[in-house]
C-alpha atoms as a PDB file:
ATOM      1  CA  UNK A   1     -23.339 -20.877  10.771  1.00  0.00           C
ATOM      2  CA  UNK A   2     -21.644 -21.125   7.760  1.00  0.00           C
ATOM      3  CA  UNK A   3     -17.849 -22.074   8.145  1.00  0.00           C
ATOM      4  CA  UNK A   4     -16.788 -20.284   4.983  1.00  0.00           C
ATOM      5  CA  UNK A   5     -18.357 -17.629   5.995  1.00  0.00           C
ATOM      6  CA  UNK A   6     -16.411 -17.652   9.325  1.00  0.00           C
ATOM      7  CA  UNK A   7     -12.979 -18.867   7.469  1.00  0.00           C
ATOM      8  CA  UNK A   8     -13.665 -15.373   5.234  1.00  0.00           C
ATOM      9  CA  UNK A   9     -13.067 -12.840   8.600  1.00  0.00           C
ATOM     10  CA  UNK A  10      -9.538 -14.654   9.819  1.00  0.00           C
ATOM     11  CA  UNK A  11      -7.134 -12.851   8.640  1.00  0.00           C
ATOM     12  CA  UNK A  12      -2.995 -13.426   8.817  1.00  0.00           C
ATOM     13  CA  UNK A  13      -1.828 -10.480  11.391  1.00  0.00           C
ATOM     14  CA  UNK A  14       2.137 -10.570  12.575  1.00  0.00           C
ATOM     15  CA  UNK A  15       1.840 -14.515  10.969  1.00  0.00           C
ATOM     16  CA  UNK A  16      -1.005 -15.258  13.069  1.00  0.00           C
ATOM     17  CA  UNK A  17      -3.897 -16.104  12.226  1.00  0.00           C
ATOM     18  CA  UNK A  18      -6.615 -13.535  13.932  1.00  0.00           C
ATOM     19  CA  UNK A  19     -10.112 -12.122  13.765  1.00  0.00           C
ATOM     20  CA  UNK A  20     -10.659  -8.473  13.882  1.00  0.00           C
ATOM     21  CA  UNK A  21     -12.959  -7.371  16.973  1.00  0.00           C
ATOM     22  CA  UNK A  22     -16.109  -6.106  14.157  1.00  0.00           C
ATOM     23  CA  UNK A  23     -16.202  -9.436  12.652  1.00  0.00           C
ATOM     24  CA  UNK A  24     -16.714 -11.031  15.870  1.00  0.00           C
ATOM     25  CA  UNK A  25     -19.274  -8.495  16.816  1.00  0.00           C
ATOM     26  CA  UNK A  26     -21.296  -9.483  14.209  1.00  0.00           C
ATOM     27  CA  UNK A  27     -21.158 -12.592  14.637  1.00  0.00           C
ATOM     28  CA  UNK A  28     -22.224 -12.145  18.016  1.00  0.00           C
ATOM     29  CA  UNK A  29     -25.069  -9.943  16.969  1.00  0.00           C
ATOM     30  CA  UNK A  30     -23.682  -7.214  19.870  1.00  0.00           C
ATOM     31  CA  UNK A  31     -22.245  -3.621  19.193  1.00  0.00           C
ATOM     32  CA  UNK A  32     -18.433  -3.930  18.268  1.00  0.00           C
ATOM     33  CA  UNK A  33     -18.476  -1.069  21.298  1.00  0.00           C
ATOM     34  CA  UNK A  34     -19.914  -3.170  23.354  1.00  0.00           C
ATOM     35  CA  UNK A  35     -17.407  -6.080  22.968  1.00  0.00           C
ATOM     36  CA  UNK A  36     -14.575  -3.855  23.266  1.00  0.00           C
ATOM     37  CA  UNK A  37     -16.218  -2.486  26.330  1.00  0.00           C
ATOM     38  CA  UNK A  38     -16.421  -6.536  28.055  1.00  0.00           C
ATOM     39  CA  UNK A  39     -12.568  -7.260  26.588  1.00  0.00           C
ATOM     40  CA  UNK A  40     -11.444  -4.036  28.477  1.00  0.00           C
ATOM     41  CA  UNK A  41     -13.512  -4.771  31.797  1.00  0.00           C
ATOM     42  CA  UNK A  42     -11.852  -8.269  31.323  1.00  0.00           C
ATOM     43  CA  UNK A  43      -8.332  -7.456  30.036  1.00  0.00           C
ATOM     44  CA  UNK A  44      -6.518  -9.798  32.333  1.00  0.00           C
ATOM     45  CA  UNK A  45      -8.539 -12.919  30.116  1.00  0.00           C
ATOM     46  CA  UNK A  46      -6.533 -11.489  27.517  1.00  0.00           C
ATOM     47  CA  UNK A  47      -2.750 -11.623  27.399  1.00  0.00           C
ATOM     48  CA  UNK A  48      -0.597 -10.182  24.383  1.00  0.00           C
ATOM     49  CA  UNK A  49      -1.200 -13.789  22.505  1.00  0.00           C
ATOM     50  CA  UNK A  50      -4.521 -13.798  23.037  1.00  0.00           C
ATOM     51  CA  UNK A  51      -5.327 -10.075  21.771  1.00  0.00           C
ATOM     52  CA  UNK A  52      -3.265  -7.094  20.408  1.00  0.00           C
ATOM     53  CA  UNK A  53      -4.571  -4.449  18.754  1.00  0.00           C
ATOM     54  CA  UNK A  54      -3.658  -3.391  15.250  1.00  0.00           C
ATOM     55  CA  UNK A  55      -0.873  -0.882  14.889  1.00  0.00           C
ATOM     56  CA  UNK A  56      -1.688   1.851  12.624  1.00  0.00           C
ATOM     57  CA  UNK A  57       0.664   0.799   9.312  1.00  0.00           C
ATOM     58  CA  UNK A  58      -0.651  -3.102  10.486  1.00  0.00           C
ATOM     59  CA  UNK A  59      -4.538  -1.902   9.625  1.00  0.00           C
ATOM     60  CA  UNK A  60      -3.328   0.230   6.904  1.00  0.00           C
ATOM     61  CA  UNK A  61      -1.552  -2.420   4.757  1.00  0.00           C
ATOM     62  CA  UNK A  62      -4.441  -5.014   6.016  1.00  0.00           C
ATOM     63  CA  UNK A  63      -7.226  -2.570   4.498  1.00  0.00           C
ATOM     64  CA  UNK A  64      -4.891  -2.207   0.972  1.00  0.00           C
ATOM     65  CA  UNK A  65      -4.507  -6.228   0.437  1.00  0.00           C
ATOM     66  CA  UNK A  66      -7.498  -7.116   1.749  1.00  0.00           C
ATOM     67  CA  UNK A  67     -10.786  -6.541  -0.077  1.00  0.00           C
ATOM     68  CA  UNK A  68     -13.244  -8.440   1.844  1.00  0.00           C
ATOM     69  CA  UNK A  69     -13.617  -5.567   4.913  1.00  0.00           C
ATOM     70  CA  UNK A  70     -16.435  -3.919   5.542  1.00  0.00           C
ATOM     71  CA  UNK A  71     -16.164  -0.614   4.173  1.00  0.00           C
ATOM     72  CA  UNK A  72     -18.220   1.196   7.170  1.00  0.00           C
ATOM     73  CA  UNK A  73     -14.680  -0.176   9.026  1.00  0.00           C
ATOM     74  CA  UNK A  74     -12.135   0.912   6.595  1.00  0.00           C
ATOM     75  CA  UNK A  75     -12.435   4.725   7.852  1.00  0.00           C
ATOM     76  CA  UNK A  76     -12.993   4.270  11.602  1.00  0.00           C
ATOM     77  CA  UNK A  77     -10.340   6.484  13.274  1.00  0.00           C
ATOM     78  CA  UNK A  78      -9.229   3.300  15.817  1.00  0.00           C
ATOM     79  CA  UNK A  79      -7.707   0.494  15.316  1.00  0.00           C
ATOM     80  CA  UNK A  80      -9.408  -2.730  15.616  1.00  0.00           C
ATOM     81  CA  UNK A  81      -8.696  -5.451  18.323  1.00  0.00           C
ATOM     82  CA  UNK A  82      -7.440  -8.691  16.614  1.00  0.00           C
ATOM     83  CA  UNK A  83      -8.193 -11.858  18.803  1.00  0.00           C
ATOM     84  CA  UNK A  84      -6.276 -15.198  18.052  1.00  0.00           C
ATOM     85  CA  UNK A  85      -7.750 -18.480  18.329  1.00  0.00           C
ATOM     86  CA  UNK A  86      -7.411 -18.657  22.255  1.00  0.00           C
ATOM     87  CA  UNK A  87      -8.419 -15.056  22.295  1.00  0.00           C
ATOM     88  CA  UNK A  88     -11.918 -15.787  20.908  1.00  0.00           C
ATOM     89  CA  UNK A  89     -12.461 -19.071  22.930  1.00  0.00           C
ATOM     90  CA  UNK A  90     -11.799 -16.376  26.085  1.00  0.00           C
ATOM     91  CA  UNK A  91     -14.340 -14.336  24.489  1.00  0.00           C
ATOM     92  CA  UNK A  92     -17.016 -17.234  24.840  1.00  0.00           C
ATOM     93  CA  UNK A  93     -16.172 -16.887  28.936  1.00  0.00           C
ATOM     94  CA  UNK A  94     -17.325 -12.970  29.025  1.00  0.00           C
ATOM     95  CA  UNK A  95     -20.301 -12.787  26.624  1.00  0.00           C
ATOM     96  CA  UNK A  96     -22.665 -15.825  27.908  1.00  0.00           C
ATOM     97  CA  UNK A  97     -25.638 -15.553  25.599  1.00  0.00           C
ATOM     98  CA  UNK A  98     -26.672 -18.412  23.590  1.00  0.00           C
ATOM     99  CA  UNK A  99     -25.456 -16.919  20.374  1.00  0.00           C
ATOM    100  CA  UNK A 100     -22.007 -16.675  21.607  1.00  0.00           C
ATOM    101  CA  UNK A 101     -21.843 -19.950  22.406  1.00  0.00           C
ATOM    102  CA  UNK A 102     -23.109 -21.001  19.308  1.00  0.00           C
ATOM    103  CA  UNK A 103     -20.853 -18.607  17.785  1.00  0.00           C
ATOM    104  CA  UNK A 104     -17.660 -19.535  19.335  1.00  0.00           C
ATOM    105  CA  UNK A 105     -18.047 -23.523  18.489  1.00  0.00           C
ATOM    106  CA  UNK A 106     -18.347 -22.727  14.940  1.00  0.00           C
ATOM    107  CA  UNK A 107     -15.115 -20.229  15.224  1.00  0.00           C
ATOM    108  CA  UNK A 108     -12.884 -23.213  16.684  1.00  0.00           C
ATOM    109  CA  UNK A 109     -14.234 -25.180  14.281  1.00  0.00           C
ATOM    110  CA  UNK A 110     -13.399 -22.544  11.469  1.00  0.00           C
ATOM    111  CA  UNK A 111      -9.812 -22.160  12.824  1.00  0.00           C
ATOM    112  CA  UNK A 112      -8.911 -26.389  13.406  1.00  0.00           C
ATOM    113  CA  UNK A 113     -10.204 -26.693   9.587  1.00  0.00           C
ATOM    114  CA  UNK A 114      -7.297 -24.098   8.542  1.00  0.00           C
ATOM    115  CA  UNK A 115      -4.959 -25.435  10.743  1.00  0.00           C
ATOM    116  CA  UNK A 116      -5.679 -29.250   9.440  1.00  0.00           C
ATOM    117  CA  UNK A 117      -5.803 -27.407   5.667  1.00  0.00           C
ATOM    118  CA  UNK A 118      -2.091 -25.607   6.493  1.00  0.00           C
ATOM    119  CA  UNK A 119      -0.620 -29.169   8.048  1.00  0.00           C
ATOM    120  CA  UNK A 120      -1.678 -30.817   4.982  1.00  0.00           C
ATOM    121  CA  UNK A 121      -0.711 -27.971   2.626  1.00  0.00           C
ATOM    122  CA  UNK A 122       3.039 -28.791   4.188  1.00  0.00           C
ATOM    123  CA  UNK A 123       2.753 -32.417   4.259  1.00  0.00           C
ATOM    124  CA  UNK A 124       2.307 -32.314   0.744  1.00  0.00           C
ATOM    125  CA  UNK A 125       5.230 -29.385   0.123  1.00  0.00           C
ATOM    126  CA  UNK A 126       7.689 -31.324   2.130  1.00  0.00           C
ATOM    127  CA  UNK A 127       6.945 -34.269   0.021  1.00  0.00           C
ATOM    128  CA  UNK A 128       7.379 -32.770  -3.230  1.00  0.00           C
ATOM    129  CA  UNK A 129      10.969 -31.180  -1.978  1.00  0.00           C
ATOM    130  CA  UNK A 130      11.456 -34.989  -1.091  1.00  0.00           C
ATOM    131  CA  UNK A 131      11.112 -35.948  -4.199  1.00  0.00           C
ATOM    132  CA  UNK A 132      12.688 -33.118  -5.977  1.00  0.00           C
ATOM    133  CA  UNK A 133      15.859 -34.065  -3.926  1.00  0.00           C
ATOM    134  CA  UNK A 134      15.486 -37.436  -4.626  1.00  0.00           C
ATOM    135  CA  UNK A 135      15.923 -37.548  -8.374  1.00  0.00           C
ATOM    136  CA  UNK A 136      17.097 -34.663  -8.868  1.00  0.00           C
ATOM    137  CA  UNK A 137      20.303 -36.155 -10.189  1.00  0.00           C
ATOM    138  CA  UNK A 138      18.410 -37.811 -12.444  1.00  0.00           C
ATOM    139  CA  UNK A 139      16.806 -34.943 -14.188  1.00  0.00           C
ATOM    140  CA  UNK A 140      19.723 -33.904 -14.146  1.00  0.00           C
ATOM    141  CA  UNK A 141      21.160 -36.159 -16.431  1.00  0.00           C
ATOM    142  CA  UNK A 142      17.989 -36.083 -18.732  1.00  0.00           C
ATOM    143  CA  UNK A 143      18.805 -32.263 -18.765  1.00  0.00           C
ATOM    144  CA  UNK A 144      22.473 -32.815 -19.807  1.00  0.00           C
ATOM    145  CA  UNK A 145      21.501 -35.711 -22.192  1.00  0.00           C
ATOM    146  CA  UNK A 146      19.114 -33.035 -24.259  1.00  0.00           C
ATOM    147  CA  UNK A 147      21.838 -30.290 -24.277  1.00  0.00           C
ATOM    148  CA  UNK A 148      24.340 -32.757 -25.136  1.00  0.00           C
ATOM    149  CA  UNK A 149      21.672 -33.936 -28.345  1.00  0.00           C
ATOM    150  CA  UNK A 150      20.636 -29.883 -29.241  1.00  0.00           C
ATOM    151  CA  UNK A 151      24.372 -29.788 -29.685  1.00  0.00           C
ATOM    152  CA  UNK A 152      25.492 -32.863 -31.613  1.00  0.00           C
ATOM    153  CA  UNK A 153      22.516 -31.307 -33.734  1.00  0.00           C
ATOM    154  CA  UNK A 154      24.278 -27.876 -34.400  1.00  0.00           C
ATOM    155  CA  UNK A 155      27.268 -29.795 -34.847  1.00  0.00           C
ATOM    156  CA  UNK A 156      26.162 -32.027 -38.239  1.00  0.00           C
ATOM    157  CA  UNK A 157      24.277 -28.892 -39.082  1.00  0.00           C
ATOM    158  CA  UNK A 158      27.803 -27.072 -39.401  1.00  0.00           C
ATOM    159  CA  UNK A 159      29.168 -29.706 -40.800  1.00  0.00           C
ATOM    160  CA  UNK A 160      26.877 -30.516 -43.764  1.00  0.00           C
ATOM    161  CA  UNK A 161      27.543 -26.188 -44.996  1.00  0.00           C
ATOM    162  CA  UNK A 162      31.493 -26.853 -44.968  1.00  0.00           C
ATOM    163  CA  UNK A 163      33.183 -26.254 -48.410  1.00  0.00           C
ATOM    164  CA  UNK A 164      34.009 -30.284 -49.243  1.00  0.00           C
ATOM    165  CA  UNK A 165      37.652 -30.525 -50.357  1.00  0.00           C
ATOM    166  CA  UNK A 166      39.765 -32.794 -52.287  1.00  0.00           C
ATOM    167  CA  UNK A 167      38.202 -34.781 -55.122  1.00  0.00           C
ATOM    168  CA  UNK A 168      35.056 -33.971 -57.119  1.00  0.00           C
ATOM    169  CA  UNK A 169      32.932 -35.677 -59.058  1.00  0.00           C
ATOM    170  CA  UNK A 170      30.808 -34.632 -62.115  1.00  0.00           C
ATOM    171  CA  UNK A 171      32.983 -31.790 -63.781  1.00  0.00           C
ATOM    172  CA  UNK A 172      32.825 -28.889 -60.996  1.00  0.00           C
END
């Protein structure tokens, strides 16, 4: 299974990163009734941070930003069931089949390559404000030198279009 493919259907829900209950069924190659039907004969797998479903204004501004939804999806009266990380590992322990096991590895695998791709994403911003602090006072002084050199500039240019005064040379 193709791990882009896989990174394409987690989506950032409540700043969480989730997969929406018709991806998954897919995946799974079972009816996204049919999963919804196992996660509600086996709600108490699934606490609030393992599943939530999607508030109405939640799938509403997800189906606006996000063009990469099905579009048989996009008009479904109800709400879809987002499932976090742990939610879909839980899923692995009420569909048994082959494919869901197969499935679910390449879903962990999917979500620890974002997570080691957002850790490195803020190693790497953390650094940079690091070194923005650090010599910061000095570009600040390169900025101030410039300013101070544009001016000194305007300066002899003002100069040089003065009337001269006092003694002239050549008849004028």
């Amino acid at each position: 299974m193709q791990l882009q493919a896989i990174q394409n259907r987690i989506y950032d829900v409540r700043g969480l990163k989730v997969m929406l209950d018709f991806d998954l069924a897919e995946l799974y190659e079972v009816e996204n009734r049919a999963l919804k039907q196992a996660v509600k004969r086996n709600i108490d797998r699934f606490p609030n941070d393992f599943l939530f479903q999607l508030t109405k204004k939640e799938w509403q501004e997800l189906i606006t930003n996000c063009d990469k939804l099905p579009e048989g999806v996009k008009f479904s009266p109800a709400t879809p069931f987002a499932f976090t990380e742990q939610g879909v590992s839980m899923l692995s322990s009420i569909l048994k089949s082959k494919k869901a096991i197969q499935v679910n590895i390449a879903v962990m695998r999917a979500f620890v390559f974002i997570r080691q791709y957002a850790l490195s994403h803020k190693e790497l911003s953390d650094k940079l404000k690091e070194l923005e602090t650090r010599y910061n006072k000095q570009f600040k002084d390169v900025g101030e030198a410039l300013n101070y050199l544009l001016q000194k500039d305007k300066e002899v240019e003002t100069f040089k279009k003065r009337r001269r005064i006092g003694f002239k040379s050549g008849g004028k």
